[in-house]
C-alpha atoms as a PDB file:
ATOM      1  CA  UNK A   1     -18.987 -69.081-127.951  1.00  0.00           C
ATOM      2  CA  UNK A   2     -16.638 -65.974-128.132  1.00  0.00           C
ATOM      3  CA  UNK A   3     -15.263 -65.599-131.456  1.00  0.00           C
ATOM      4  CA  UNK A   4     -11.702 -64.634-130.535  1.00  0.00           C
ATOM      5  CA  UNK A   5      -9.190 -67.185-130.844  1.00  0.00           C
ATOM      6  CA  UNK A   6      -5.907 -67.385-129.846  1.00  0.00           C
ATOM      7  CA  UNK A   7      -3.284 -66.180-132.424  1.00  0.00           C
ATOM      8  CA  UNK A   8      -0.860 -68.800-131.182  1.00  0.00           C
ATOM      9  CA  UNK A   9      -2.653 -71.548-132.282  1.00  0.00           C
ATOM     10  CA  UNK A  10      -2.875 -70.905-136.052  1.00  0.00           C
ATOM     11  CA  UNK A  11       0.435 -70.745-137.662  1.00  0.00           C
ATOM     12  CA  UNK A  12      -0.449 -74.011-139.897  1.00  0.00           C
ATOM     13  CA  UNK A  13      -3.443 -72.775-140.710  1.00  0.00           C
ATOM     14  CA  UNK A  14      -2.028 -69.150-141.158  1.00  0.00           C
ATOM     15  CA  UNK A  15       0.553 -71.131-143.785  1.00  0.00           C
ATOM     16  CA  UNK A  16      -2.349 -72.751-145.685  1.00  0.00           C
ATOM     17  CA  UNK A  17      -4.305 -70.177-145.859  1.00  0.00           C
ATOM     18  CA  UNK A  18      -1.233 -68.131-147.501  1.00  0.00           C
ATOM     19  CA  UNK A  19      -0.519 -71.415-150.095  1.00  0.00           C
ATOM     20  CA  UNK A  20      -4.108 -70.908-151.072  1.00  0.00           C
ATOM     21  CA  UNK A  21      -4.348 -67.100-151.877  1.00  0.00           C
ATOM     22  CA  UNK A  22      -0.666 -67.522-153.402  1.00  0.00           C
ATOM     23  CA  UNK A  23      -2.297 -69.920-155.772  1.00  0.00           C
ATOM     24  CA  UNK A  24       0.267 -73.301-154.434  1.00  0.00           C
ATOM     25  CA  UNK A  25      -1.177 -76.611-153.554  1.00  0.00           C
ATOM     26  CA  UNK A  26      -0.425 -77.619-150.086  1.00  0.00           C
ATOM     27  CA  UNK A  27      -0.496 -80.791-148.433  1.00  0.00           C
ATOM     28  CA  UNK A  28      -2.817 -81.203-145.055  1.00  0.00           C
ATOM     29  CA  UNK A  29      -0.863 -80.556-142.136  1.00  0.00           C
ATOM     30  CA  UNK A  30      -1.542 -82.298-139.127  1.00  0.00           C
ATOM     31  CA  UNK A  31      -1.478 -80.039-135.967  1.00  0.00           C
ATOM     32  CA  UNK A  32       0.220 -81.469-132.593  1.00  0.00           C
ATOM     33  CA  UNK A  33      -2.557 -82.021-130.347  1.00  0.00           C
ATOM     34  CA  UNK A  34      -1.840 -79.832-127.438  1.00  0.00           C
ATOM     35  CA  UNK A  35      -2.089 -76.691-130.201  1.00  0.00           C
ATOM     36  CA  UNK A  36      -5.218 -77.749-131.760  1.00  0.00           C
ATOM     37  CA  UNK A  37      -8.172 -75.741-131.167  1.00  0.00           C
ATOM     38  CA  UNK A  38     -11.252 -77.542-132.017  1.00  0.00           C
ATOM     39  CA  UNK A  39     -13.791 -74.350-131.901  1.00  0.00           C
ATOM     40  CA  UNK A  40     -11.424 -72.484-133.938  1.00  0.00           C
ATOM     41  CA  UNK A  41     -11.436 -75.217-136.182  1.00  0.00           C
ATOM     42  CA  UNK A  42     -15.252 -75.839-136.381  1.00  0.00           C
ATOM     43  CA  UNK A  43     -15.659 -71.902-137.103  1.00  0.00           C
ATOM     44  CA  UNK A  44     -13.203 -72.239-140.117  1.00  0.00           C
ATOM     45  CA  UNK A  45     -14.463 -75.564-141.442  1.00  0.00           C
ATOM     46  CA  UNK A  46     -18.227 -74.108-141.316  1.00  0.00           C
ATOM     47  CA  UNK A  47     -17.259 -70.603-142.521  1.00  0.00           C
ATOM     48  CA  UNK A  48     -15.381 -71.805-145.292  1.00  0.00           C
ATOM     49  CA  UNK A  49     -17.769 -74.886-146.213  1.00  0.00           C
ATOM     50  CA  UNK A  50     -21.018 -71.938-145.886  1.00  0.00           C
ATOM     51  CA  UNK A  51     -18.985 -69.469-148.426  1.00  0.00           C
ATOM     52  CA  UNK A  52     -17.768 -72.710-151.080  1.00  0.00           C
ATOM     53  CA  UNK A  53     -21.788 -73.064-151.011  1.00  0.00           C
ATOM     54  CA  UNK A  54     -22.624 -69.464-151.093  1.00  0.00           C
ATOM     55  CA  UNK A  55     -20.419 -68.597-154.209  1.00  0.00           C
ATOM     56  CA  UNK A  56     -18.662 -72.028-155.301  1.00  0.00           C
ATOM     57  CA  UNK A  57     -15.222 -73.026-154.653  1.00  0.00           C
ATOM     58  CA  UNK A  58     -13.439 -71.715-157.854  1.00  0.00           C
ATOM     59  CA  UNK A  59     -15.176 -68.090-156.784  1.00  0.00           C
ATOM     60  CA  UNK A  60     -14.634 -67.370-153.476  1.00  0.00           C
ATOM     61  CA  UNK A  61     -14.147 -63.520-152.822  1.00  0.00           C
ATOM     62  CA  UNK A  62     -10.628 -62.530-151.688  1.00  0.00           C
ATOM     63  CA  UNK A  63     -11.609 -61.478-148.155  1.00  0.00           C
ATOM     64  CA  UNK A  64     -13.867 -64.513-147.478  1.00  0.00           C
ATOM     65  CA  UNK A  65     -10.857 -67.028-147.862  1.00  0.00           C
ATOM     66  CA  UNK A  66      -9.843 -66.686-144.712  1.00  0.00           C
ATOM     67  CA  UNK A  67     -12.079 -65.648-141.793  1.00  0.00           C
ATOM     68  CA  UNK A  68     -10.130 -64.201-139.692  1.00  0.00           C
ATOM     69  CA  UNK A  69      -7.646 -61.336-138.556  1.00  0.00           C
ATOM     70  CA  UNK A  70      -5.444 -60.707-136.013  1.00  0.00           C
ATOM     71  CA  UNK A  71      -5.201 -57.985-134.191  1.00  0.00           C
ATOM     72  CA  UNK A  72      -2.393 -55.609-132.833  1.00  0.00           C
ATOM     73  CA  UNK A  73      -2.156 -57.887-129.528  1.00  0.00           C
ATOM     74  CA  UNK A  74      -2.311 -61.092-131.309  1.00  0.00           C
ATOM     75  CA  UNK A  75      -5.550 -62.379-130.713  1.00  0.00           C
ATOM     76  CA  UNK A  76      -7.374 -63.737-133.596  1.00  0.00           C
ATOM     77  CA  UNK A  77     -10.835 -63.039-134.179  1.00  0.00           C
ATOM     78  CA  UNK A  78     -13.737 -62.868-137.466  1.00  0.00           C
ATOM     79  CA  UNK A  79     -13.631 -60.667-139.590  1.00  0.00           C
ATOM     80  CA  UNK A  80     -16.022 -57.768-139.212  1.00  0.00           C
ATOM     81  CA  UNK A  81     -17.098 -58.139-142.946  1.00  0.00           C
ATOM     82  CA  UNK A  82     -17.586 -61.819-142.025  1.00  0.00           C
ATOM     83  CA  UNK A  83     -19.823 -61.160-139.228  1.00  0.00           C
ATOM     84  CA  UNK A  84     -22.180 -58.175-141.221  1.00  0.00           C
ATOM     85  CA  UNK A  85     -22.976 -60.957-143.595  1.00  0.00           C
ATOM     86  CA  UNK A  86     -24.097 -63.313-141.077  1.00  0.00           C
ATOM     87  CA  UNK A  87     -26.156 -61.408-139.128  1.00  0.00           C
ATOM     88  CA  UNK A  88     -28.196 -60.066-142.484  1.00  0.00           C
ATOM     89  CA  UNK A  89     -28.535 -63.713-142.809  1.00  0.00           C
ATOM     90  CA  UNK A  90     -27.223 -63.232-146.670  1.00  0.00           C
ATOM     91  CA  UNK A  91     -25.473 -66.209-146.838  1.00  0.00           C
ATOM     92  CA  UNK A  92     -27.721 -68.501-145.474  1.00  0.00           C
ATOM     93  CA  UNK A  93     -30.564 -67.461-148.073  1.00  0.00           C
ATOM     94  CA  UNK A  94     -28.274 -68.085-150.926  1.00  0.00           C
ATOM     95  CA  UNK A  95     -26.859 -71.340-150.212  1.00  0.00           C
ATOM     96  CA  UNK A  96     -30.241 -72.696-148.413  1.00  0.00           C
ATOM     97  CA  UNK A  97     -31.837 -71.998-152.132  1.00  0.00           C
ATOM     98  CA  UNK A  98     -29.385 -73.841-153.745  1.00  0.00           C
ATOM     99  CA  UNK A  99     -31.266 -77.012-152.457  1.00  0.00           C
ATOM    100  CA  UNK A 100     -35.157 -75.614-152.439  1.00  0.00           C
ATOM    101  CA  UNK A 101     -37.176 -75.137-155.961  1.00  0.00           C
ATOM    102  CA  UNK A 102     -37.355 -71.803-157.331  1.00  0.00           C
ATOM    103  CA  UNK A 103     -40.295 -70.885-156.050  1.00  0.00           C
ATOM    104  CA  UNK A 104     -39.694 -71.340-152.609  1.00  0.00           C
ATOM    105  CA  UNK A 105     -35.936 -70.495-152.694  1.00  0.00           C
ATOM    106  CA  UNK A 106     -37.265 -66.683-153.827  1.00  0.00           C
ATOM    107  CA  UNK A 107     -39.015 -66.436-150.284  1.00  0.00           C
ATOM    108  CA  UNK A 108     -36.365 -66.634-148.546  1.00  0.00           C
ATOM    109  CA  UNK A 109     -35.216 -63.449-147.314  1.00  0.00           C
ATOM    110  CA  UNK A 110     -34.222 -63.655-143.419  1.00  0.00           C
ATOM    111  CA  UNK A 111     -32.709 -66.445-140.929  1.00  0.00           C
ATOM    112  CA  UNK A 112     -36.375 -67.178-139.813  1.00  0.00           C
ATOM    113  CA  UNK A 113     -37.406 -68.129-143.178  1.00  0.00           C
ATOM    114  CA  UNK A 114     -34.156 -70.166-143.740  1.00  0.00           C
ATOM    115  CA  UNK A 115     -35.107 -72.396-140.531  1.00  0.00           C
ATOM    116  CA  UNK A 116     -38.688 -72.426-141.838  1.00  0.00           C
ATOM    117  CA  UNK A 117     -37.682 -74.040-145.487  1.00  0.00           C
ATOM    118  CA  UNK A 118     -34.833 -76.462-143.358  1.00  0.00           C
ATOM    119  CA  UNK A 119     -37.670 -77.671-140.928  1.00  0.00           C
ATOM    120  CA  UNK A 120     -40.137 -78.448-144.183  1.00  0.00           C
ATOM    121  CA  UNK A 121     -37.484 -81.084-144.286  1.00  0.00           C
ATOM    122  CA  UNK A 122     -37.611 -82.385-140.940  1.00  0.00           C
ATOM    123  CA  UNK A 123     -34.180 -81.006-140.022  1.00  0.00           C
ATOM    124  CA  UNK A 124     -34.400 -78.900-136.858  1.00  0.00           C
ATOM    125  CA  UNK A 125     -32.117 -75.937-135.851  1.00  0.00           C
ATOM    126  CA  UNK A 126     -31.197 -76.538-132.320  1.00  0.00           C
ATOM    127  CA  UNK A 127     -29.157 -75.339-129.408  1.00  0.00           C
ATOM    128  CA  UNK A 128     -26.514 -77.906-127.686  1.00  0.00           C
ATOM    129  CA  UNK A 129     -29.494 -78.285-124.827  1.00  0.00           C
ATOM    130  CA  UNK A 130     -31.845 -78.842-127.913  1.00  0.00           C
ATOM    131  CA  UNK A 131     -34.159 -75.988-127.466  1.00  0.00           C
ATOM    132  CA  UNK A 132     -34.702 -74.197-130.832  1.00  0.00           C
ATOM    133  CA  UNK A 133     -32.168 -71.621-132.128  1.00  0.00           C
ATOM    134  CA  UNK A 134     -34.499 -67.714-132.784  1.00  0.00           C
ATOM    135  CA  UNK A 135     -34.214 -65.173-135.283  1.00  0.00           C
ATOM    136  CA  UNK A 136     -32.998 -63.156-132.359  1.00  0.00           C
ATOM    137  CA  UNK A 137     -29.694 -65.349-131.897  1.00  0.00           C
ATOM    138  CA  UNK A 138     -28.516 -65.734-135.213  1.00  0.00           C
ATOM    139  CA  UNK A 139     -29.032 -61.588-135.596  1.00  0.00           C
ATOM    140  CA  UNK A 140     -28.245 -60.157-132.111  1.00  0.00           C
ATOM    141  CA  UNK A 141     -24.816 -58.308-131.621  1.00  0.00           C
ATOM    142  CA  UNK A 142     -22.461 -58.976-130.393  1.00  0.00           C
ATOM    143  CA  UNK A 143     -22.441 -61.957-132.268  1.00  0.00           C
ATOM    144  CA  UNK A 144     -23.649 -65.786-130.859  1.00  0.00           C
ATOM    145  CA  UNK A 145     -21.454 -67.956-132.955  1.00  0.00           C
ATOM    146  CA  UNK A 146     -22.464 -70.844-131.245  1.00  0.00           C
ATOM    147  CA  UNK A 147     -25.887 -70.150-132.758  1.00  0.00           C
ATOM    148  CA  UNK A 148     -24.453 -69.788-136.129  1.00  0.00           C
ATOM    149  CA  UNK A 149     -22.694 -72.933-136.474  1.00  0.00           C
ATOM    150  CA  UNK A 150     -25.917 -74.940-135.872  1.00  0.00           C
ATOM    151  CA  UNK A 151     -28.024 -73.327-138.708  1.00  0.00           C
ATOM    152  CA  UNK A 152     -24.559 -74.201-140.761  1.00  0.00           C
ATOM    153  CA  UNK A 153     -24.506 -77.466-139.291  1.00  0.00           C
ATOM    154  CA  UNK A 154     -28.061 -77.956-140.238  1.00  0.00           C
ATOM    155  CA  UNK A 155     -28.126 -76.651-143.694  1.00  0.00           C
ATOM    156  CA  UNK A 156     -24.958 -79.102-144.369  1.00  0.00           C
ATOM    157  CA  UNK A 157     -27.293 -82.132-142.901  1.00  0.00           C
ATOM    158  CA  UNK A 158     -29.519 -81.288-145.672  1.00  0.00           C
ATOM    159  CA  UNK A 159     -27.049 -81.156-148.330  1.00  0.00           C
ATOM    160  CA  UNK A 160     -25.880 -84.402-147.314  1.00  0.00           C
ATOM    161  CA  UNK A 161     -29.804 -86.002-147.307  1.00  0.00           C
ATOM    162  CA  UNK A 162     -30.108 -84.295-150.873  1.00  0.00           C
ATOM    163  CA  UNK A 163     -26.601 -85.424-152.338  1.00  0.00           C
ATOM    164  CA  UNK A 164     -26.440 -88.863-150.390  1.00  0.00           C
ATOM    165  CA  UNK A 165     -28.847 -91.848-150.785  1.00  0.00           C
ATOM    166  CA  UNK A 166     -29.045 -95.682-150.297  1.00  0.00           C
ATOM    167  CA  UNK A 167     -28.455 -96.035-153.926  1.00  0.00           C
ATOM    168  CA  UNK A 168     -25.618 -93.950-154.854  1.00  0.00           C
ATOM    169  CA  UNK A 169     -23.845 -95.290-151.594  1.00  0.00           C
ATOM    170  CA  UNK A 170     -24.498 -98.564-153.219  1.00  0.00           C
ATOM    171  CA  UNK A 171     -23.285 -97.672-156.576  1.00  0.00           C
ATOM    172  CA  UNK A 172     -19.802 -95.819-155.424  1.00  0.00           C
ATOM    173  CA  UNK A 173     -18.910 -99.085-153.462  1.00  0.00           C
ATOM    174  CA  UNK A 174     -19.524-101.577-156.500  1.00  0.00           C
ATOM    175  CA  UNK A 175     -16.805 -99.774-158.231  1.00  0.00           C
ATOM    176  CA  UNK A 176     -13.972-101.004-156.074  1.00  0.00           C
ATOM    177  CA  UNK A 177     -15.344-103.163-153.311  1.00  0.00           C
ATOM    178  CA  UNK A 178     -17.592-107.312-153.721  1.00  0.00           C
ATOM    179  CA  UNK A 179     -20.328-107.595-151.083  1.00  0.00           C
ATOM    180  CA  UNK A 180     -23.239-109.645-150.804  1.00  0.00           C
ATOM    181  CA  UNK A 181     -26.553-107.946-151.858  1.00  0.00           C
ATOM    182  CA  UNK A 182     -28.748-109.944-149.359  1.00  0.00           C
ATOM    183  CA  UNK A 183     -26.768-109.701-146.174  1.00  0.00           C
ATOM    184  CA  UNK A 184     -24.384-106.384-146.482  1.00  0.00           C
ATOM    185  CA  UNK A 185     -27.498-103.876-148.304  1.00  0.00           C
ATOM    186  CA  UNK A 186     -27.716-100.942-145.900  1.00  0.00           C
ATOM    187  CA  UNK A 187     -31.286-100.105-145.005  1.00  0.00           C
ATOM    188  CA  UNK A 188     -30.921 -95.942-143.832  1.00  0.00           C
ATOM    189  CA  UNK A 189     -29.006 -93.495-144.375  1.00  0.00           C
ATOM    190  CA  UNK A 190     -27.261 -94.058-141.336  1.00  0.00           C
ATOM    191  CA  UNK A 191     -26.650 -97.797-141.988  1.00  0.00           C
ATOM    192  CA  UNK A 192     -25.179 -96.559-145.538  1.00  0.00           C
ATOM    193  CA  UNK A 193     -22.875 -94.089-144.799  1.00  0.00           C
ATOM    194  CA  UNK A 194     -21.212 -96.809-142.211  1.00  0.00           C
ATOM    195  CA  UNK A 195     -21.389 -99.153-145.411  1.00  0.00           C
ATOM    196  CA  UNK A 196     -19.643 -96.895-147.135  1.00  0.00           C
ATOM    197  CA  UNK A 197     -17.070 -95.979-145.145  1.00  0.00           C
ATOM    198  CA  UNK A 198     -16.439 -99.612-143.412  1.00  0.00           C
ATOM    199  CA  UNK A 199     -15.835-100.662-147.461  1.00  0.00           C
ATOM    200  CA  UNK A 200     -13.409 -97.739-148.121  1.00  0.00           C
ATOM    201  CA  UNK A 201     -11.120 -98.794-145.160  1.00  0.00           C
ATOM    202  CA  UNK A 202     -11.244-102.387-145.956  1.00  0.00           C
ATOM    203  CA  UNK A 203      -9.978-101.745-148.901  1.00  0.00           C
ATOM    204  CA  UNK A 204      -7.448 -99.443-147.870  1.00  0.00           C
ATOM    205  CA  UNK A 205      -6.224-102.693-145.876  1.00  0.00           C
ATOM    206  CA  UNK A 206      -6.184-104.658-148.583  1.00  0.00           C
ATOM    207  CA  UNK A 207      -3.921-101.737-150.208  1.00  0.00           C
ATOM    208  CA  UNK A 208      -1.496-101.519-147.576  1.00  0.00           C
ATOM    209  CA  UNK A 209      -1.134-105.569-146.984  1.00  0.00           C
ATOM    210  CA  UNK A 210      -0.089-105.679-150.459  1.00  0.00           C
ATOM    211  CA  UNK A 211       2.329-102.930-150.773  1.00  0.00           C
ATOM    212  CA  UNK A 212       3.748-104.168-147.509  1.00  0.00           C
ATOM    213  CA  UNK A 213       4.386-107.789-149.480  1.00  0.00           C
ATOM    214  CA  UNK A 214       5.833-105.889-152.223  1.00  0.00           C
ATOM    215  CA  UNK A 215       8.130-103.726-149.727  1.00  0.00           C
ATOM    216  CA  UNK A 216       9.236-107.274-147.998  1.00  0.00           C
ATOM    217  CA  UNK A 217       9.174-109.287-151.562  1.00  0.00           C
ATOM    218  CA  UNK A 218      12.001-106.369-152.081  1.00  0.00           C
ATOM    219  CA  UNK A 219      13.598-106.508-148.780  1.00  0.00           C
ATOM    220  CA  UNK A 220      14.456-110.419-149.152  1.00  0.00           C
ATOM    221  CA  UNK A 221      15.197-109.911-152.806  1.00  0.00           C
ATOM    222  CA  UNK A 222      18.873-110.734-153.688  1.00  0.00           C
ATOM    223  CA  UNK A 223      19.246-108.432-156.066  1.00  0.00           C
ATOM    224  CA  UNK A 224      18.626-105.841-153.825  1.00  0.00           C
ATOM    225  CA  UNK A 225      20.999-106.747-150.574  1.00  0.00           C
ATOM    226  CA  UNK A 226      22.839-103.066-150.898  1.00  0.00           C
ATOM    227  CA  UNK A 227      19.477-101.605-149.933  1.00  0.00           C
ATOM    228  CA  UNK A 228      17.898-102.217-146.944  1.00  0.00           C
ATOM    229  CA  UNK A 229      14.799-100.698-145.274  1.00  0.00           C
ATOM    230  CA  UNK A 230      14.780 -99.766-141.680  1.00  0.00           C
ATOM    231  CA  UNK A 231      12.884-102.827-140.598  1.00  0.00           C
ATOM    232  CA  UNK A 232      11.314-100.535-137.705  1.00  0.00           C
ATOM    233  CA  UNK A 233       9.598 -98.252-140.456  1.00  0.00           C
ATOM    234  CA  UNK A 234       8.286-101.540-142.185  1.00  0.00           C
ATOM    235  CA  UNK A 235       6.715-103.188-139.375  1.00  0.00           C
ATOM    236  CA  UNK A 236       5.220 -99.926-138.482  1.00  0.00           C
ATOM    237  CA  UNK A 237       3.441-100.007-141.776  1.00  0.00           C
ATOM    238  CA  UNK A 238       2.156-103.596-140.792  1.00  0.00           C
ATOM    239  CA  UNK A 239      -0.193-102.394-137.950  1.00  0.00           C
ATOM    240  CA  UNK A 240      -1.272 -99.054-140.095  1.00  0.00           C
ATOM    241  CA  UNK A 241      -5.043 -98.823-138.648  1.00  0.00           C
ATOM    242  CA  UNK A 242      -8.075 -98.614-140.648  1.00  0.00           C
ATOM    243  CA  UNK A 243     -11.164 -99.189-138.175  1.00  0.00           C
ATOM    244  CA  UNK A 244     -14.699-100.067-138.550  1.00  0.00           C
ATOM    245  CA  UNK A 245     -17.671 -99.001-137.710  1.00  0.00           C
ATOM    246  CA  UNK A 246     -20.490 -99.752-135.436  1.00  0.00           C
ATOM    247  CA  UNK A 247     -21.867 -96.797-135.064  1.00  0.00           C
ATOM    248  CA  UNK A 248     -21.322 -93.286-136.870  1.00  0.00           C
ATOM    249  CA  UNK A 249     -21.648 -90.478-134.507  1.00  0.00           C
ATOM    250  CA  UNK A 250     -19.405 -92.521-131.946  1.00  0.00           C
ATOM    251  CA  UNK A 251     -17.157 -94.824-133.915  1.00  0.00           C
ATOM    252  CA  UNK A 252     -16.159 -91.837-136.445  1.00  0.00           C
ATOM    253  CA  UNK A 253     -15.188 -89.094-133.569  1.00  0.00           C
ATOM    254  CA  UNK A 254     -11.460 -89.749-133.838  1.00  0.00           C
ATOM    255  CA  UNK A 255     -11.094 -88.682-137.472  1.00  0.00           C
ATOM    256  CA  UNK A 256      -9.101 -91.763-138.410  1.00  0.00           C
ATOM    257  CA  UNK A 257     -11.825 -93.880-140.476  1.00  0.00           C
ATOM    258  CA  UNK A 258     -12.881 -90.470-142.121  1.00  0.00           C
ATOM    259  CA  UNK A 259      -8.737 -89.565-142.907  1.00  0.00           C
ATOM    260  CA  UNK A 260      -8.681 -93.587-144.765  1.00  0.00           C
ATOM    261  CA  UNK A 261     -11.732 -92.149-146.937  1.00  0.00           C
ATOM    262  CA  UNK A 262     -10.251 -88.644-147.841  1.00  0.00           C
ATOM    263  CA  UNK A 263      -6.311 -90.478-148.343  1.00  0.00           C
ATOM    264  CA  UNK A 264      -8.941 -93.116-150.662  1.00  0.00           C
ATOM    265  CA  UNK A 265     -10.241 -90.583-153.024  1.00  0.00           C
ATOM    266  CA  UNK A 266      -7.822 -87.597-152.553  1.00  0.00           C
ATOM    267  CA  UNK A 267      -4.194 -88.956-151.791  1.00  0.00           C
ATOM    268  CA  UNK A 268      -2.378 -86.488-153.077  1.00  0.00           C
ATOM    269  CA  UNK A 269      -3.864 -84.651-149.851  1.00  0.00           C
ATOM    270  CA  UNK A 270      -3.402 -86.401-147.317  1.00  0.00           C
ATOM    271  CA  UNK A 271      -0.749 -88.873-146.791  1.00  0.00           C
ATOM    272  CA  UNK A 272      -1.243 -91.840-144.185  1.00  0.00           C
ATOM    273  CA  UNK A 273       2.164 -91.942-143.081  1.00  0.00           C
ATOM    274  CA  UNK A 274       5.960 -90.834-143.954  1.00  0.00           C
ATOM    275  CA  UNK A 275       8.200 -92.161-146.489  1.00  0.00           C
ATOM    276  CA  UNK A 276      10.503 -95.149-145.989  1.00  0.00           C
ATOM    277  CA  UNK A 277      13.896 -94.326-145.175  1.00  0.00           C
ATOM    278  CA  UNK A 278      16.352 -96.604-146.975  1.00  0.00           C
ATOM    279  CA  UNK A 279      19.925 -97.217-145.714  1.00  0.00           C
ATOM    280  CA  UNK A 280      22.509 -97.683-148.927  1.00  0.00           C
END
């Protein structure tokens, strides 16, 4: 995967990225499909997930913020600093030792012993064709990015086996969802995480449908006949969709059940749709 990106593609993320070092909270922005760039995105959203790991989020050195540069003919690409440290395989030691005991975290000391520790786990480093990723990829020059992303792919699987289980899936949807213990229990981790997020998006229904009744109860109220909602905004709002899931690595691909989760817990970040316009 080349790691030069077209510098035409990144003005939202070029604003974000100047809201963040400027200290201003900014809203997601949504990028118009034909401009999104889904391997530029995957490089940022590893990078910046492997450096939040590497030195937490509040502490995040100045130049790591944002990966990459531009150059004088406007083609984007990583930054050289960016690229030393993952080819000494730095970063991967420190945030791979974050999840191993002391002992074994102070062994590690190259990208080979990184893969070692993740494989102790049963979680494999592999190449799109699934033959195993080498030492020699993840440290050859020019760079093999592709090779990069799945040891950062893999050392976020085992965050997520360490950080998510059966029972704290369990426990997080008890605080705001009913089910029935002996027919809805999710056996794997698999089966949980579509628990989980199948209850989130539910709910967010159940959210909607009644702010929509409240938004109508308004509409028809007489005290309220000078104001009137566009009615096509409104019934817009009626068929706001929040799918379920059959299976995760299909069902989830479109972003849209995994948007309902991150509007459920962090709406302030992402909003689901515009405001209503009113007509006085």
């Amino acid at each position: 995967m080349d790691v030069g990106v077209s510098a035409g593609r990144d003005s939202t993320w070029r604003r974000a990225a100047a809201a963040d070092d400027a200290g201003e909270s900014m809203e997601a922005q949504v990028v118009p499909l034909e401009l999104y760039d889904s391997a530029r995105a995957k490089i940022d959203a590893n990078l910046r997930w492997l450096f939040a790991k590497a030195h937490g989020t509040d502490h995040i050195p100045t130049d790591l913020r944002d990966p990459f540069y531009t150059d004088q003919y406007e083609q984007e690409h990583i930054k050289p600093p960016i690229i030393r440290l993952l080819l000494s395989g730095e970063l991967y030691c420190r945030v791979c030792g974050l999840i191993l005991h002391a002992e074994q975290a102070a062994s590690l000391q190259s990208h080979q012993s990184v893969m070692q520790a993740l494989s102790r786990k049963g979680i494999y480093v592999l190449q799109t064709d699934n033959t195993p990723v080498s030492d020699l990829d993840l440290s050859s020059a020019p760079i093999k990015m592709s090779s990069h992303i799945h040891l950062i792919d893999a050392l976020m699987m085992a965050y997520t086996v360490e950080m998510i289980s059966i029972e704290k899936v369990v426990s997080s949807v008890k605080r705001f969802s009913n089910f029935s213990a002996s027919k809805e229990l999710p056996f794997d981790l698999e089966d949980a995480m579509v628990f989980w997020i199948n209850k989130v998006n539910i709910k967010m229904r159940e959210i909607m449908e009644k702010e929509l009744k409240m938004k109508q109860h308004l509409l028809d109220s007489p005290s309220h006949q000078k104001v009137r909602y566009r009615r096509d905004h409104l019934s817009g709002r009626t068929f706001q969709h929040f799918p379920l899931l059959d299976d995760l690595l299909k069902d989830v691909s479109d972003g849209t059940a995994l948007l309902s989760v991150i509007h459920f817990y962090c709406p302030e970040l992402i909003r689901l749709e515009g405001t209503v316009t009113l007509d006085c």
